[in-house]
Protein backbone atom coordinates (compact mmCIF):
# COMPACT_ATOMS: atom_id res chain seq x y z
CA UNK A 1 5.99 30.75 -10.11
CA UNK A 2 8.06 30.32 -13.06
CA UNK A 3 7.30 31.61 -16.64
CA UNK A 4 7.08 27.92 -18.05
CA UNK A 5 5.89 26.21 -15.28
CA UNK A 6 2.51 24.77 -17.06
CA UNK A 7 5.22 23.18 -19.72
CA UNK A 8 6.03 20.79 -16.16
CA UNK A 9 3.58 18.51 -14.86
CA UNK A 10 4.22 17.97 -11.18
CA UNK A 11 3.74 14.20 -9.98
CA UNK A 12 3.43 12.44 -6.68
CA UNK A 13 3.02 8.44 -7.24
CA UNK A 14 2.44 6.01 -4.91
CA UNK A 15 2.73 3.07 -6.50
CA UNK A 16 1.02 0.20 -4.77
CA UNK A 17 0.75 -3.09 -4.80
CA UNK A 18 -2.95 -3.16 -4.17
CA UNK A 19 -3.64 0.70 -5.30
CA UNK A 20 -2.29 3.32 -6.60
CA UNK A 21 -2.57 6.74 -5.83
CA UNK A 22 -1.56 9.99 -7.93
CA UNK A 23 -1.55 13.57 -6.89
CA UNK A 24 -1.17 16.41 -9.15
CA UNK A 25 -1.49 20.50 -8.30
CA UNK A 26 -1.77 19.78 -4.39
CA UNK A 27 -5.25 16.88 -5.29
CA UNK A 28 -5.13 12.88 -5.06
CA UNK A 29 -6.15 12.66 -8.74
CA UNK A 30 -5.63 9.11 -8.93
CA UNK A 31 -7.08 6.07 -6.83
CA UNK A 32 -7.10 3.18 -8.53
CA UNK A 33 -6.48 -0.95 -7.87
CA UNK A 34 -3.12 -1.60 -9.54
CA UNK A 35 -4.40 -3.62 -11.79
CA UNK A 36 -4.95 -3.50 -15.48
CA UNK A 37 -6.53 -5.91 -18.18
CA UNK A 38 -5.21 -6.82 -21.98
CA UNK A 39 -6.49 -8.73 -24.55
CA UNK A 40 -5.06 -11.79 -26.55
CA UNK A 41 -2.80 -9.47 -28.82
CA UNK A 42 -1.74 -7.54 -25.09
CA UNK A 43 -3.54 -4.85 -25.48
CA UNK A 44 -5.19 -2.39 -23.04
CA UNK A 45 -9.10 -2.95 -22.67
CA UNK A 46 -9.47 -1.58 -18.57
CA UNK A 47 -7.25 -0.22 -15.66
CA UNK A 48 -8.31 0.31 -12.46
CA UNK A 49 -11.88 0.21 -11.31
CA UNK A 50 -12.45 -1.36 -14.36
CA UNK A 51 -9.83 -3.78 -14.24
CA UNK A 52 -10.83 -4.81 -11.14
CA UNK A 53 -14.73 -5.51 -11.71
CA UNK A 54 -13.39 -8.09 -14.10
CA UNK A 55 -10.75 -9.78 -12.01
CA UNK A 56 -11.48 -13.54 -11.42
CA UNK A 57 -14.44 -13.26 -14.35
CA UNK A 58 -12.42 -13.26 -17.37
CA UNK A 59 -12.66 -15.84 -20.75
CA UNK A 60 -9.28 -17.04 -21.76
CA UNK A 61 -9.51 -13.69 -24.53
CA UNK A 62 -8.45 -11.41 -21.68
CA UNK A 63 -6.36 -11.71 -18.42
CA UNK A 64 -6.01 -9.40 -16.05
CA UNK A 65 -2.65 -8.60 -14.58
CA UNK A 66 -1.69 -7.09 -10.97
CA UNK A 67 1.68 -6.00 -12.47
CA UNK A 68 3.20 -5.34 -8.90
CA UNK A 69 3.89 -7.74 -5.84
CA UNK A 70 5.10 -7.62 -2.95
CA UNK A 71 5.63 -3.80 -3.53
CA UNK A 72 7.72 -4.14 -6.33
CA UNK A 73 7.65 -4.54 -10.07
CA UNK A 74 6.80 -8.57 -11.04
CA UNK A 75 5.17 -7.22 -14.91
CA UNK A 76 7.72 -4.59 -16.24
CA UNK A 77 5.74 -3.92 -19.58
CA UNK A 78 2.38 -4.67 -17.57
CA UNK A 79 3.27 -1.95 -14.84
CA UNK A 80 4.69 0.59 -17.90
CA UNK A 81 1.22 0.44 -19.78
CA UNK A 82 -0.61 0.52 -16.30
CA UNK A 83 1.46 4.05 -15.08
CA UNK A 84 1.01 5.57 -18.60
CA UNK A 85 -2.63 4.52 -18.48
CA UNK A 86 -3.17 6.18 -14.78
CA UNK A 87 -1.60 9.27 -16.28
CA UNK A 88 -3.55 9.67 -19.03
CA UNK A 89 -6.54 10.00 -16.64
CA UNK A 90 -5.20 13.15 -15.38
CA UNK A 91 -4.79 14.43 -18.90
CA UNK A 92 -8.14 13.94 -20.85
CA UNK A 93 -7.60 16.97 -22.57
CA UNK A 94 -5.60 16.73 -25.91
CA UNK A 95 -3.28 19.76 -25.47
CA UNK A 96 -0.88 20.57 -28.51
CA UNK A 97 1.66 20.99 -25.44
CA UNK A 98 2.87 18.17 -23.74
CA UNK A 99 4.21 18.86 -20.56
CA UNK A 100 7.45 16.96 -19.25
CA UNK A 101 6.34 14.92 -16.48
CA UNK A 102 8.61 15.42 -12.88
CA UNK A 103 7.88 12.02 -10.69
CA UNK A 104 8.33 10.78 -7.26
CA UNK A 105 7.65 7.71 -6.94
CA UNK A 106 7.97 6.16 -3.40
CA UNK A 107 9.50 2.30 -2.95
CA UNK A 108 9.97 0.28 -0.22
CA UNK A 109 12.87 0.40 1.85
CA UNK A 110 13.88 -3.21 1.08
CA UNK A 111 14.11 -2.76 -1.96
CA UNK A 112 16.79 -4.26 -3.91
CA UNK A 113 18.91 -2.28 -6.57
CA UNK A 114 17.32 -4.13 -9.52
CA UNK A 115 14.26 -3.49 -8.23
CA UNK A 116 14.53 0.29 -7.82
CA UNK A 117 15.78 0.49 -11.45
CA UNK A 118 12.86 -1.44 -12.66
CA UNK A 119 10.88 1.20 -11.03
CA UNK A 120 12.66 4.12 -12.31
CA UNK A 121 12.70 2.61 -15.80
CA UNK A 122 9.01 2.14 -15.76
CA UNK A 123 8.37 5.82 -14.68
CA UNK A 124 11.00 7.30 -17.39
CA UNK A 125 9.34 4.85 -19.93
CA UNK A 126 5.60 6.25 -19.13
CA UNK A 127 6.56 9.69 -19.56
CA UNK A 128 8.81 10.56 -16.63
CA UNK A 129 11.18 13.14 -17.74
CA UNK A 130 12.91 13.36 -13.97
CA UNK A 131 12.31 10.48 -11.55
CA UNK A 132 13.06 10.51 -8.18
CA UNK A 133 12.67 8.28 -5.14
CA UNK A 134 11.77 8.25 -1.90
CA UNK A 135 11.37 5.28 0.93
CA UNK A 136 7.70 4.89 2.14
CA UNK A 137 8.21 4.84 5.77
CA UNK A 138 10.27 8.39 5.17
CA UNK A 139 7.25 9.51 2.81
CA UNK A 140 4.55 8.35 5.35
CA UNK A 141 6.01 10.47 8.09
CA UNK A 142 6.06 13.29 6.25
CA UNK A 143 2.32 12.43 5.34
CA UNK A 144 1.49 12.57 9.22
CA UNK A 145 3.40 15.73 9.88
CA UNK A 146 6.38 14.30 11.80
CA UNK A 147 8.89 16.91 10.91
CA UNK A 148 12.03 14.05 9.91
CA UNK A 149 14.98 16.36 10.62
CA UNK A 150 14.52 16.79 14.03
CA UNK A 151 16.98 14.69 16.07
CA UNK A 152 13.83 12.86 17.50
CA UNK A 153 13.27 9.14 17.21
CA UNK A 154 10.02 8.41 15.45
CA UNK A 155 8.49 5.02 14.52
CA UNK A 156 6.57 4.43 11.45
CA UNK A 157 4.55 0.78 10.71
CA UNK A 158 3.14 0.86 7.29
CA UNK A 159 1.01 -1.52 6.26
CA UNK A 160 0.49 -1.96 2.52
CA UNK A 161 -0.85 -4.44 -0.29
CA UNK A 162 2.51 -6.36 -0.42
CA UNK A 163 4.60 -5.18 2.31
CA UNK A 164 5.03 -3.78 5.75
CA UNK A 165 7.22 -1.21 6.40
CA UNK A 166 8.60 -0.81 9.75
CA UNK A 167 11.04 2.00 10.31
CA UNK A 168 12.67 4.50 12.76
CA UNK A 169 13.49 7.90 11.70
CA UNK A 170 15.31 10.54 12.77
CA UNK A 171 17.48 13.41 11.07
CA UNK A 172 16.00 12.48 7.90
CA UNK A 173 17.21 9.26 8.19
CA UNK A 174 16.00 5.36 8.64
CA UNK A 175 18.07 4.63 11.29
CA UNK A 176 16.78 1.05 12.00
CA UNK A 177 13.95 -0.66 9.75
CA UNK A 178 12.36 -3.85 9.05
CA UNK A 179 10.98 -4.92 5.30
CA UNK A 180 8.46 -7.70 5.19
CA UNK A 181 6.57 -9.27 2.62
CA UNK A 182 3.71 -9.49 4.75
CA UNK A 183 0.52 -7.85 4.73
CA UNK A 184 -2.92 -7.15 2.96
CA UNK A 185 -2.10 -9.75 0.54
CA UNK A 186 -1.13 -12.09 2.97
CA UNK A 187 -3.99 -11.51 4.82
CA UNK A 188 -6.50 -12.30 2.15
CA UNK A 189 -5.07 -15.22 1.28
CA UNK A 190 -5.59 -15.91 4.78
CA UNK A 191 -9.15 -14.90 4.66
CA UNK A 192 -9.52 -17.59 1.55
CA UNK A 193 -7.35 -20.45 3.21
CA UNK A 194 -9.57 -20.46 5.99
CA UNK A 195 -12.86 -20.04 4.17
CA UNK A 196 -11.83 -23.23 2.57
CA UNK A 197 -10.54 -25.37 5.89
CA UNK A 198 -13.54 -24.37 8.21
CA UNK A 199 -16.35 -23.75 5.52
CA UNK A 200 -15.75 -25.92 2.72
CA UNK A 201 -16.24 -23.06 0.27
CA UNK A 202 -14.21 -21.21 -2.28
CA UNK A 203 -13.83 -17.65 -2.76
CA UNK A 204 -11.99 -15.38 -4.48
CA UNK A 205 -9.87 -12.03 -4.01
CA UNK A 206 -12.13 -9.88 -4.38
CA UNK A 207 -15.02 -11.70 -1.93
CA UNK A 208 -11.69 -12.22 0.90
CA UNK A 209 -11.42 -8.30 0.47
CA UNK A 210 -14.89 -7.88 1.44
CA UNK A 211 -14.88 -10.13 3.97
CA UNK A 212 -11.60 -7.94 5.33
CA UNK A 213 -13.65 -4.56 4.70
CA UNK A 214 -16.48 -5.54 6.55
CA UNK A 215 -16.04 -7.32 9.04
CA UNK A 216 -11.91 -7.99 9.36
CA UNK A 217 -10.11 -7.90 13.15
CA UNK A 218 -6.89 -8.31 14.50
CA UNK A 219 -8.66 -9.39 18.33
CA UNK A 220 -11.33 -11.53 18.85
CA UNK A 221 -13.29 -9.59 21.16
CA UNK A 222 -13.50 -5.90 20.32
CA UNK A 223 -15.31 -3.01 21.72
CA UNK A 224 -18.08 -2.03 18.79
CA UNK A 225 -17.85 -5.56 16.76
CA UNK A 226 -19.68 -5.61 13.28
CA UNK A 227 -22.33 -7.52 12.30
CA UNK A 228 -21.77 -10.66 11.19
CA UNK A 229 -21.61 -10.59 6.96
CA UNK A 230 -22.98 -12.95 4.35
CA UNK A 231 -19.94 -14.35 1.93
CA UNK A 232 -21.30 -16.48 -1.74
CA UNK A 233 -18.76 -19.02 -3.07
CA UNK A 234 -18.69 -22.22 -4.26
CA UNK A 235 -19.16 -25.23 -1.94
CA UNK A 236 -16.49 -27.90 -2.16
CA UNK A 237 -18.11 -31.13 -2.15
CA UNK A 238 -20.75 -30.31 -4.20
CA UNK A 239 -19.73 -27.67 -6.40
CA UNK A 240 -22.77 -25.80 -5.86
CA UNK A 241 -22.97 -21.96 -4.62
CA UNK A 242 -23.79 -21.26 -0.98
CA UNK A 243 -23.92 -18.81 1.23
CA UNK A 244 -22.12 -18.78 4.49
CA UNK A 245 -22.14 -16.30 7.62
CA UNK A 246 -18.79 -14.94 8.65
CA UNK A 247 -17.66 -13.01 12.26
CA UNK A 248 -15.32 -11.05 12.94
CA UNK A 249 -13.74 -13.45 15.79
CA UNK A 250 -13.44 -16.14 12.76
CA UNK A 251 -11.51 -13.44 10.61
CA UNK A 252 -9.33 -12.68 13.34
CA UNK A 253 -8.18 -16.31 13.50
CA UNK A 254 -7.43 -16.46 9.82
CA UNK A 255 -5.03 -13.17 10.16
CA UNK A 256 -3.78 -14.59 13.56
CA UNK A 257 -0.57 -15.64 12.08
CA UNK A 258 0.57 -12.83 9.34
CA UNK A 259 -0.32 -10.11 12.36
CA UNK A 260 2.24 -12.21 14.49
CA UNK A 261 4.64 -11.97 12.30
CA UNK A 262 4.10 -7.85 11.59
CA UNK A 263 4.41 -8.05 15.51
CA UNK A 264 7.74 -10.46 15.34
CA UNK A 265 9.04 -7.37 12.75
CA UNK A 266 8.33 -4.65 15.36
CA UNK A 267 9.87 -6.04 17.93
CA UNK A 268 13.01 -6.58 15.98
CA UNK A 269 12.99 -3.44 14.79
CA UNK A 270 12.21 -2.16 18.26
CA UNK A 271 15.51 -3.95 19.53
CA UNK A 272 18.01 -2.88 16.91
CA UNK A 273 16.91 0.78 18.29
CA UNK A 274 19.80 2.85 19.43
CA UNK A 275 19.18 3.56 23.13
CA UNK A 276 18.36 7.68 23.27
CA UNK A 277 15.83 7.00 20.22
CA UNK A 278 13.87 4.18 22.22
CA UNK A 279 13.47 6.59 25.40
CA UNK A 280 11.76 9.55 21.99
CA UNK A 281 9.78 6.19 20.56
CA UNK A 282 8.23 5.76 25.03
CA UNK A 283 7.39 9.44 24.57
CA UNK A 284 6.31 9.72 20.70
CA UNK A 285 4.99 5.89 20.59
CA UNK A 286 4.03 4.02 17.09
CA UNK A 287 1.91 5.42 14.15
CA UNK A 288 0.32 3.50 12.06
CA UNK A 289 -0.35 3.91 8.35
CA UNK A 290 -1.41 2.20 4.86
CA UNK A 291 -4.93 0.10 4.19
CA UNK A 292 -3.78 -2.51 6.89
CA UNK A 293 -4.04 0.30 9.77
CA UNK A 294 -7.74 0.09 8.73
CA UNK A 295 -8.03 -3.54 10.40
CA UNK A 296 -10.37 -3.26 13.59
CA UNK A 297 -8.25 -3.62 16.97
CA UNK A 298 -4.87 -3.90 15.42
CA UNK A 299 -3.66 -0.56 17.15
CA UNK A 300 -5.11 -2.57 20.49
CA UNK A 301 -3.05 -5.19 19.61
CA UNK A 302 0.04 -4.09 18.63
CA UNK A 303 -0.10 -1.93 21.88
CA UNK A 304 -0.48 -4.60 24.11
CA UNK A 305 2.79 -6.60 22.27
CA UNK A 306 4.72 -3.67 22.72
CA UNK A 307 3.37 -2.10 26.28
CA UNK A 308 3.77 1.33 23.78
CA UNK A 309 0.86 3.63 22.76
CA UNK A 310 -0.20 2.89 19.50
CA UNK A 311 -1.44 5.95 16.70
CA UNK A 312 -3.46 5.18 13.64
CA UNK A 313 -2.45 8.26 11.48
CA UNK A 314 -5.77 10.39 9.94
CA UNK A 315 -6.83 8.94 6.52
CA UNK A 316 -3.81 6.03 6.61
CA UNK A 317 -4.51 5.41 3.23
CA UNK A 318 -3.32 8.05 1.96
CA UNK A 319 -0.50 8.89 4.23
CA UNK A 320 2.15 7.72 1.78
CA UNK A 321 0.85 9.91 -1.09
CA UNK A 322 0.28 12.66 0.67
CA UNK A 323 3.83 12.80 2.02
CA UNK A 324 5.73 12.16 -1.32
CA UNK A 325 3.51 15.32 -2.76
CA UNK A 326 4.99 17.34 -0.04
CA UNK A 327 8.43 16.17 -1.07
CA UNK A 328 7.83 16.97 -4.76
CA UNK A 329 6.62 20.55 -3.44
CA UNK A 330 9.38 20.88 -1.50
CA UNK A 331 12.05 19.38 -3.65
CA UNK A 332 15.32 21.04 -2.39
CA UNK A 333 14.42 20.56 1.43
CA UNK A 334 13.62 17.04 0.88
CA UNK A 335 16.50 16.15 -1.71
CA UNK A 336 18.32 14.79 0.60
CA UNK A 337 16.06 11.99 1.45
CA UNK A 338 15.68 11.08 -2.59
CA UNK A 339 17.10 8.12 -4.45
């Protein structure tokens, strides 16, 4: 430990469309919606939890911003005040020392050049004093414990807020991927199209999250179903609120066609495969990560597309995170896989 290592302030960011999670001294210190609310004159009432409770409740005095979608930066000066406010939270203490802030941040792997800047420049602009990069399939498996420099095939399906990151690795490399713009967003608005075809009722984000939470599926017969859950909107023709009872067989239906296409993105990736790595991905099979892994029979599912066996990594959530800590940690054995 060096002489002047308090005057650094480690940080592991990933930075999510849905959340995002911050870990600093080895602890997730940070797990928060990424989303944040402003005023009239743009300034910061709420992030996070707080943000959140007022999402879809708002007067036209404050709005509430999601600054990120489809994994990547949509509000540049939303996202800025959002990182710097998620920071802060770490350091409630006033110290007369500021530490300089050292950053990874993970990214997609589709991610354009413009859109990696925007990223960087949004981390330097909250405080980042070195930024660095790294992919989120590459962060996940490190996250899991795959050890990426062995010359074994390994594939990694991450399923986030915005996107779904599909990716084989091997000697710390992606050596076939596929980036979609399909996932937990996708499948709420699925939950709230069909809400309003079948049921006549309107709902909102945060109601289509429960619905996912609680009683969400990917098959429409499962071994332990849930119980069937009560969802409040408002009724269509009448404009009145009403309450409606919702199964998991119905949500499975309204997620029926973003899962097909996360299964469409498998298989592609599955086929650009170089031939020794498919035999390691027979052995290995596919592990599953990010919120979406969460979704009742989805590793069931996915199994039976592929005819592969089909991992949902401990605590998925936090996979990502948990991996681009271990790269900050370990910064000189990992450099190589940083942008």
């Amino acid at each position: 430990m060096g002489l002047f290592d308090f005057l650094t302030q480690d940080l592991a960011i990933d930075l999510g469309t849905a959340n995002t999670l911050i870990t600093h001294e080895g602890q997730i210190v940070v797990d928060e919606p990424s989303i944040i609310a402003l005023d009239e004159n743009n300034k910061v009432i709420a992030i996070g939890h707080e943000a959140q409770k007022m999402h879809g409740k708002t007067h036209n005095k404050i709005r509430t911003i999601r600054p990120l979608k489809d994994g990547v930066i949509a509000d540049f000066q939303a996202a800025e005040e959002m990182i710097r406010g998620m920071i802060r939270l770490i350091n409630k203490k006033s110290t007369l020392l500021k530490p300089q802030k050292r950053m990874v941040v993970c990214i997609p792997s589709g991610i354009t050049e413009v859109e990696k800047r925007a990223v960087k420049e949004s981390a330097l602009r909250a405080g980042g004093k070195e930024v660095y990069m790294i992919k989120e399939p590459v962060a996940a498996a490190i996250g899991i414990g795959i050890n990426i420099f062995e010359p074994t095939g390994n594939m990694i399906i991450d399923i986030g807020g915005g996107t779904t990151e599909i990716a084989v690795i091997a000697l710390s490399g992606i050596v076939s991927d596929q980036s979609i713009r399909v996932a937990g967003d996708d499948f709420t608005q699925g939950v709230i199209d069909y809400m309003r075809a079948q049921h006549n009722l309107k709902i909102g984000e945060r109601t289509a999250e429960l619905i996912k939470i609680n009683v969400g599926a990917a098959l429409p017969e499962l071994d332990n179903p849930p119980q069937d859950f009560a969802v409040y909107g408002r009724d269509l023709m009448t404009g009145i609120p009403k309450q409606v009872l919702v199964g998991f067989s119905e949500v499975a239906l309204a997620l029926d066609k973003s899962i097909m296409k996360i299964e469409d993105a498998i298989l592609r990736a599955l086929e650009l495969t170089p031939a020794e790595l498919s035999a390691d991905i027979y052995q290995t099979g596919l592990y599953l990560t990010g919120g979406g892994a969460l979704l009742r029979g989805l590793d069931k599912r996915i199994s039976i597309k592929t005819k592969l066996p089909v991992y949902i990594s401990e605590d998925p959530l936090t996979a990502v995170v948990r991996g681009t800590m271990t790269a900050l940690k370990n910064l000189e054995t990992y450099k190589s896989v940083m942008e």
